[in-house]
N, C-alpha and C. Protein backbone atom coordinates (compact mmCIF):
# COMPACT_ATOMS: atom_id res chain seq x y z
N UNK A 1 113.53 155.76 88.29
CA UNK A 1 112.69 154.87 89.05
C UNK A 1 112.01 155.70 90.14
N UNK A 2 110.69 155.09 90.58
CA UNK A 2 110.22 156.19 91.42
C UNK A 2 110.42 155.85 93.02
N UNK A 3 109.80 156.50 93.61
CA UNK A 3 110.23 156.66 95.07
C UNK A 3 109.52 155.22 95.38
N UNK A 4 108.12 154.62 95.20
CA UNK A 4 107.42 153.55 95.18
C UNK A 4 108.41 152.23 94.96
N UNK A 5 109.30 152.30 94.12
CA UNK A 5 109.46 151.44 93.66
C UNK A 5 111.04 151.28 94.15
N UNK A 6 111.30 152.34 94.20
CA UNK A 6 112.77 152.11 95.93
C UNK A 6 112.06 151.41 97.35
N UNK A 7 110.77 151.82 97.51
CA UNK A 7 110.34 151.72 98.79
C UNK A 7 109.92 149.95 98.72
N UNK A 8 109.37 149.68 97.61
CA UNK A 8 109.15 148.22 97.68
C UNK A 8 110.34 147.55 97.08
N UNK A 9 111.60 147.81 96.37
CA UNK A 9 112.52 147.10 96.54
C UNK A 9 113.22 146.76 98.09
N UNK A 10 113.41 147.72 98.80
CA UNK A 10 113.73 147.96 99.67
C UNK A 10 113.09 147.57 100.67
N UNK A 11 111.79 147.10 100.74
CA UNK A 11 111.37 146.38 101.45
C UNK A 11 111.23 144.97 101.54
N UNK A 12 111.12 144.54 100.03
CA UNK A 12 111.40 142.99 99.52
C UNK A 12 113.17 142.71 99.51
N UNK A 13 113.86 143.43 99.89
CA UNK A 13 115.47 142.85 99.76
C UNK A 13 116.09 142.21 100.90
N UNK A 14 115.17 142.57 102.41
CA UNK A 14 115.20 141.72 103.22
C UNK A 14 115.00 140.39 103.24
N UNK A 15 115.46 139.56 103.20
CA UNK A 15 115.00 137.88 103.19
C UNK A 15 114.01 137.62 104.12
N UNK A 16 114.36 138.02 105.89
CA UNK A 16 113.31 137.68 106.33
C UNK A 16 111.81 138.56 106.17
N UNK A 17 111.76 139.57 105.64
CA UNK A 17 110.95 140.38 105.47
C UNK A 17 110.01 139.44 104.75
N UNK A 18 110.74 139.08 103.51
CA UNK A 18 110.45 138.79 102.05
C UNK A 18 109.49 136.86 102.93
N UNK A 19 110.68 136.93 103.10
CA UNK A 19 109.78 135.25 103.82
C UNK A 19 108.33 135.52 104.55
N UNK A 20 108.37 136.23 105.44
CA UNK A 20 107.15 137.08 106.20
C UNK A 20 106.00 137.06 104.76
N UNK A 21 106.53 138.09 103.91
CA UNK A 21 105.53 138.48 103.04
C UNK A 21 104.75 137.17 102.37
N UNK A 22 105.92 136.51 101.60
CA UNK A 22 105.53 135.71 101.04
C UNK A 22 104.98 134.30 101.87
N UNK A 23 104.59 133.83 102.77
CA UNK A 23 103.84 133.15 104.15
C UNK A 23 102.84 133.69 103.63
N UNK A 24 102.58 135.14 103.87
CA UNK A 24 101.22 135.58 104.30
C UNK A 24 100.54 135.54 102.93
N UNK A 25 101.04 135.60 101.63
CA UNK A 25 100.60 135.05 100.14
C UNK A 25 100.26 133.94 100.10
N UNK A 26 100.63 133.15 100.54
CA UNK A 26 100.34 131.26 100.92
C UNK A 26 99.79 130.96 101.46
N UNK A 27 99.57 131.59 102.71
CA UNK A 27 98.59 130.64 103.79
C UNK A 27 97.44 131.96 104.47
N UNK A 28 97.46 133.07 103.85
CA UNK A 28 96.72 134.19 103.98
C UNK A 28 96.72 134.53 105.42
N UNK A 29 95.82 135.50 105.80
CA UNK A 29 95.68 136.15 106.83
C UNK A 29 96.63 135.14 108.15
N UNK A 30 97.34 135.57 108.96
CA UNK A 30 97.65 135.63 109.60
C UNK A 30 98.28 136.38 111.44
N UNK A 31 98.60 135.70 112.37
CA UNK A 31 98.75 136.19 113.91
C UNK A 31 100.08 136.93 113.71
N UNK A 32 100.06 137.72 114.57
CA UNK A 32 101.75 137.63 114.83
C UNK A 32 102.47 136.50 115.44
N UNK A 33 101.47 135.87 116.55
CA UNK A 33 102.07 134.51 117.24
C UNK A 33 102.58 133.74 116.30
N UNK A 34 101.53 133.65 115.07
CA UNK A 34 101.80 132.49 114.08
C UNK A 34 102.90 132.93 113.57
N UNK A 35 102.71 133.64 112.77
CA UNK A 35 104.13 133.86 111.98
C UNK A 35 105.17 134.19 112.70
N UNK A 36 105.39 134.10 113.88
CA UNK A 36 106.53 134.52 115.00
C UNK A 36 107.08 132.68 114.92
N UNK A 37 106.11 131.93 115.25
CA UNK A 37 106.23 130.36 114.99
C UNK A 37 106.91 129.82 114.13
N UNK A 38 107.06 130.63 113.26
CA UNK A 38 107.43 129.99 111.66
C UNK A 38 108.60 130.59 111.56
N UNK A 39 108.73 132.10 112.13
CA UNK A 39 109.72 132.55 111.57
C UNK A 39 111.38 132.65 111.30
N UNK A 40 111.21 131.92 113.02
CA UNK A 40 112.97 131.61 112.95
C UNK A 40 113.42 132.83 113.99
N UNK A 41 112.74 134.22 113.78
CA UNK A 41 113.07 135.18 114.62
C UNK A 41 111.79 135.28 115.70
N UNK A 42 112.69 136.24 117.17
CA UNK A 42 111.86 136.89 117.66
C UNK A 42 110.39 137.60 117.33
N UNK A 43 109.65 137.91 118.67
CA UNK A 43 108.52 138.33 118.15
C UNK A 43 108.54 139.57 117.93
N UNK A 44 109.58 140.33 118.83
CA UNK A 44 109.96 141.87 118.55
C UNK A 44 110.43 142.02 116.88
N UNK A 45 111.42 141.04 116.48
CA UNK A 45 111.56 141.03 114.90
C UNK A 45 110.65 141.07 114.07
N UNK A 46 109.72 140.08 114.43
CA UNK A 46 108.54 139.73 113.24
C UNK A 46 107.81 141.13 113.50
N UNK A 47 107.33 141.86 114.28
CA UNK A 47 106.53 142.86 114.30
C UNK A 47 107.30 144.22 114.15
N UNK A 48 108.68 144.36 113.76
CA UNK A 48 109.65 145.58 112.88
C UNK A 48 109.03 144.99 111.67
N UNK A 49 109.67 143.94 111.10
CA UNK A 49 109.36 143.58 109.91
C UNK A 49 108.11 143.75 109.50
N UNK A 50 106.93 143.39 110.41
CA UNK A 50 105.37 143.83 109.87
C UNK A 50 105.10 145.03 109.51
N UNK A 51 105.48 146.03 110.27
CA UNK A 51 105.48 147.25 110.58
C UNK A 51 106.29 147.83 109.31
N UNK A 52 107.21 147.56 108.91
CA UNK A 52 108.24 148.10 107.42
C UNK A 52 107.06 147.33 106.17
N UNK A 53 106.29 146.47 106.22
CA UNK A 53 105.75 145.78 105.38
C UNK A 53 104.09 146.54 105.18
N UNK A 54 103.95 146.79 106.47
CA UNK A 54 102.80 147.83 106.16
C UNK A 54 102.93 149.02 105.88
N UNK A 55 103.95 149.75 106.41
CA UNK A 55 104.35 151.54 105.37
C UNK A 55 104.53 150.67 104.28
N UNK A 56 105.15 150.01 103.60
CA UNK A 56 105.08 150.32 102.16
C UNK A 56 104.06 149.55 101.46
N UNK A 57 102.70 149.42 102.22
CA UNK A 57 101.77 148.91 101.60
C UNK A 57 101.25 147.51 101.32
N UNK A 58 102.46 146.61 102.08
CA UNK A 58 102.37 145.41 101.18
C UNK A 58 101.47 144.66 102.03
N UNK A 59 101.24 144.66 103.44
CA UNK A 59 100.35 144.19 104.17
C UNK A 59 98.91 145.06 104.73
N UNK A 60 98.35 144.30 105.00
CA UNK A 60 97.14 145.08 106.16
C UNK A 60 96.83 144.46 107.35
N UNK A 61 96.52 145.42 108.24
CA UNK A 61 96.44 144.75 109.47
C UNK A 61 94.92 145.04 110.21
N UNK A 62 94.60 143.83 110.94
CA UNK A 62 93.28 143.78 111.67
C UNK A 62 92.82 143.83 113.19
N UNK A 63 92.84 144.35 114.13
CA UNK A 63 92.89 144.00 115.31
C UNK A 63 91.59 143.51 115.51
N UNK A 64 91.92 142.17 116.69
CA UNK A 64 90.44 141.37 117.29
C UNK A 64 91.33 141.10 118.57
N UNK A 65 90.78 142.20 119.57
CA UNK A 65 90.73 141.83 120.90
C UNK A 65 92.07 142.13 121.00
N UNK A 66 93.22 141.37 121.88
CA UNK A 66 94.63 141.65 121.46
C UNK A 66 95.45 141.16 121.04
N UNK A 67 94.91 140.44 119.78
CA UNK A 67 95.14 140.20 118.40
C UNK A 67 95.81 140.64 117.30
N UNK A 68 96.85 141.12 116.73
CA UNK A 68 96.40 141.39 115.45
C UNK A 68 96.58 140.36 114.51
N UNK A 69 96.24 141.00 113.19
CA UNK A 69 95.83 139.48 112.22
C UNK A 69 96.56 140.78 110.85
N UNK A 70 97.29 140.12 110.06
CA UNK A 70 97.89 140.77 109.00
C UNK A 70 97.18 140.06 108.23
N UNK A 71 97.19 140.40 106.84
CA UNK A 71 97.05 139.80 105.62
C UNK A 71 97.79 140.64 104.57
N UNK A 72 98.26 139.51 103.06
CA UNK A 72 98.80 140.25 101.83
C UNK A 72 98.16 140.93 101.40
N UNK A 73 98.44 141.75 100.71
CA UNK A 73 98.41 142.94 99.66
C UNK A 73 98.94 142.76 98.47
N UNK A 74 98.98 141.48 97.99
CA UNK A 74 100.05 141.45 96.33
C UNK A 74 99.53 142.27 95.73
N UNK A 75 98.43 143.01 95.05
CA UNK A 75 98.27 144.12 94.33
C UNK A 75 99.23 145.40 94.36
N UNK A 76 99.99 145.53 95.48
CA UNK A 76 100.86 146.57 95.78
C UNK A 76 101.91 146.10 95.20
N UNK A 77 102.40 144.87 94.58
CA UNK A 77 103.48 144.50 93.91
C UNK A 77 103.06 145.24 92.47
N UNK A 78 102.32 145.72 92.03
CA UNK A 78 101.96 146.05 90.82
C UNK A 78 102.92 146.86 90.24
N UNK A 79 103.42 147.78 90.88
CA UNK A 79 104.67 148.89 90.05
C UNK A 79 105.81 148.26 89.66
N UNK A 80 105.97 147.32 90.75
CA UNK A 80 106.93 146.37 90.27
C UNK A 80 106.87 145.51 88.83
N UNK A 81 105.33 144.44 89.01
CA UNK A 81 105.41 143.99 87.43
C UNK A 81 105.52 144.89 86.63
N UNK A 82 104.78 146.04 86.50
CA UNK A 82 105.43 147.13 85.64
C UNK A 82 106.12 147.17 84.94
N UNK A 83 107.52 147.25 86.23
CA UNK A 83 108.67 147.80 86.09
C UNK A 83 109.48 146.73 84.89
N UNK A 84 108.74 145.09 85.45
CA UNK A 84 109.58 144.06 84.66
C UNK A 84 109.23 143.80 83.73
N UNK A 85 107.96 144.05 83.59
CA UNK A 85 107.28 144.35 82.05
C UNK A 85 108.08 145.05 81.30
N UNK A 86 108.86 146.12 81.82
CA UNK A 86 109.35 147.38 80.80
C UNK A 86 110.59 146.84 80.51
N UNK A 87 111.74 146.09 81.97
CA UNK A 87 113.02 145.96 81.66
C UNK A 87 113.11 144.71 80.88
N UNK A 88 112.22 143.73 80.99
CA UNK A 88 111.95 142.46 80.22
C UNK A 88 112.19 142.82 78.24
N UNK A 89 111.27 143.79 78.03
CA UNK A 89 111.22 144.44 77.02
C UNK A 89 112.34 144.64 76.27
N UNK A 90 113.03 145.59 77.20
CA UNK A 90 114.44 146.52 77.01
C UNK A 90 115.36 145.13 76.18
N UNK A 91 115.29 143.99 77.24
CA UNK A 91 116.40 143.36 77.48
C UNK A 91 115.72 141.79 76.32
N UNK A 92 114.47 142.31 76.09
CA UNK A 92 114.54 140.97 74.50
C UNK A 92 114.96 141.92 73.54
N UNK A 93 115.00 143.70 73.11
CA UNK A 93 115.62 144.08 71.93
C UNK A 93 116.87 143.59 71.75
N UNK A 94 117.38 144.23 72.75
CA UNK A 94 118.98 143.73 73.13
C UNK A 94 119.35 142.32 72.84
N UNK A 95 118.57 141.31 73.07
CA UNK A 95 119.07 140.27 73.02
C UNK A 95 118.82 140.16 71.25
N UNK A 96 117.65 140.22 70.74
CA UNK A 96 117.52 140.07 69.58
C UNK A 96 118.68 140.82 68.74
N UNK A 97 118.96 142.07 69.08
CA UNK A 97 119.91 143.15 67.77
C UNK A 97 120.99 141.85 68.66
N UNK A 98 121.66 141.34 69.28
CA UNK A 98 123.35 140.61 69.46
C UNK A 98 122.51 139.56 68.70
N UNK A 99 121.59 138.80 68.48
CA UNK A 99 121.47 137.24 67.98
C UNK A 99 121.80 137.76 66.21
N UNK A 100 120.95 139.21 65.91
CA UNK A 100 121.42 139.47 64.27
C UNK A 100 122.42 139.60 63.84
N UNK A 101 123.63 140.11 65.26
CA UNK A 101 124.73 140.65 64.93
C UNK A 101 125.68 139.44 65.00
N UNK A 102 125.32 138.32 65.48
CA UNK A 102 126.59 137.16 65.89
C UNK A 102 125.48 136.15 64.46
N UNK A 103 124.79 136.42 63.69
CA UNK A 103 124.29 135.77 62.53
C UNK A 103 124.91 136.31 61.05
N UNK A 104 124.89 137.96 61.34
CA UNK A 104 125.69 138.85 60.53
C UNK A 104 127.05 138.23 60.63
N UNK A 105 127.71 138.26 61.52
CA UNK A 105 129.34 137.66 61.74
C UNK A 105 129.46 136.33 61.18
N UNK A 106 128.34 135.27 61.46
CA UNK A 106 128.82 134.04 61.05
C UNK A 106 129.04 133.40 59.75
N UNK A 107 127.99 134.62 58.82
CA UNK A 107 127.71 134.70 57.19
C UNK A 107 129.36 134.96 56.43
């Protein structure tokens, strides 16, 4: 697996991270105030969490005045579908060779 794809597991395995992210997929661009509103945590929290969400790409950020305004990036989830594209794959052979083999047994 590549370094990308540690870096965005690892960034989506946080819950509140993951909540953050997925807000800003739903209701788009967003404050820090706002999503500080919503979030349940501090505003010092919500802006670690922004900050881990933008190194690994998944957000962008805008300043207006002293403002900032994030928005998603789901395209950066892309290595990921990928990834489930591939293990999805793996895991219908697998399932198919046990369905021949428990059909083989039942004969």
């Amino acid at each position: 697996m590549s370094s990308t794809h540690d870096t965005l597991f690892r960034t989506l395995a946080d819950p509140s991270r993951r909540a953050i992210f997925e807000r800003l997929c739903h209701d788009g661009e967003q404050t820090v105030a706002a999503l500080t509103a919503q979030a349940g945590i501090s505003q010092p929290a919500v802006s670690k969490h922004l900050a881990v969400l933008k190194r690994a790409g998944l957000v962008h950020d805008r300043h207006e005045g002293r403002q900032t305004h994030y928005s998603p990036r789901p395209g950066a989830l892309a290595p990921l579908l990928d990834w489930t594209s591939q293990m999805a794959g793996f895991w219908e052979s697998r399932f198919d060779a046990l369905e021949n083999l428990l059909k083989r047994m039942d004969q």
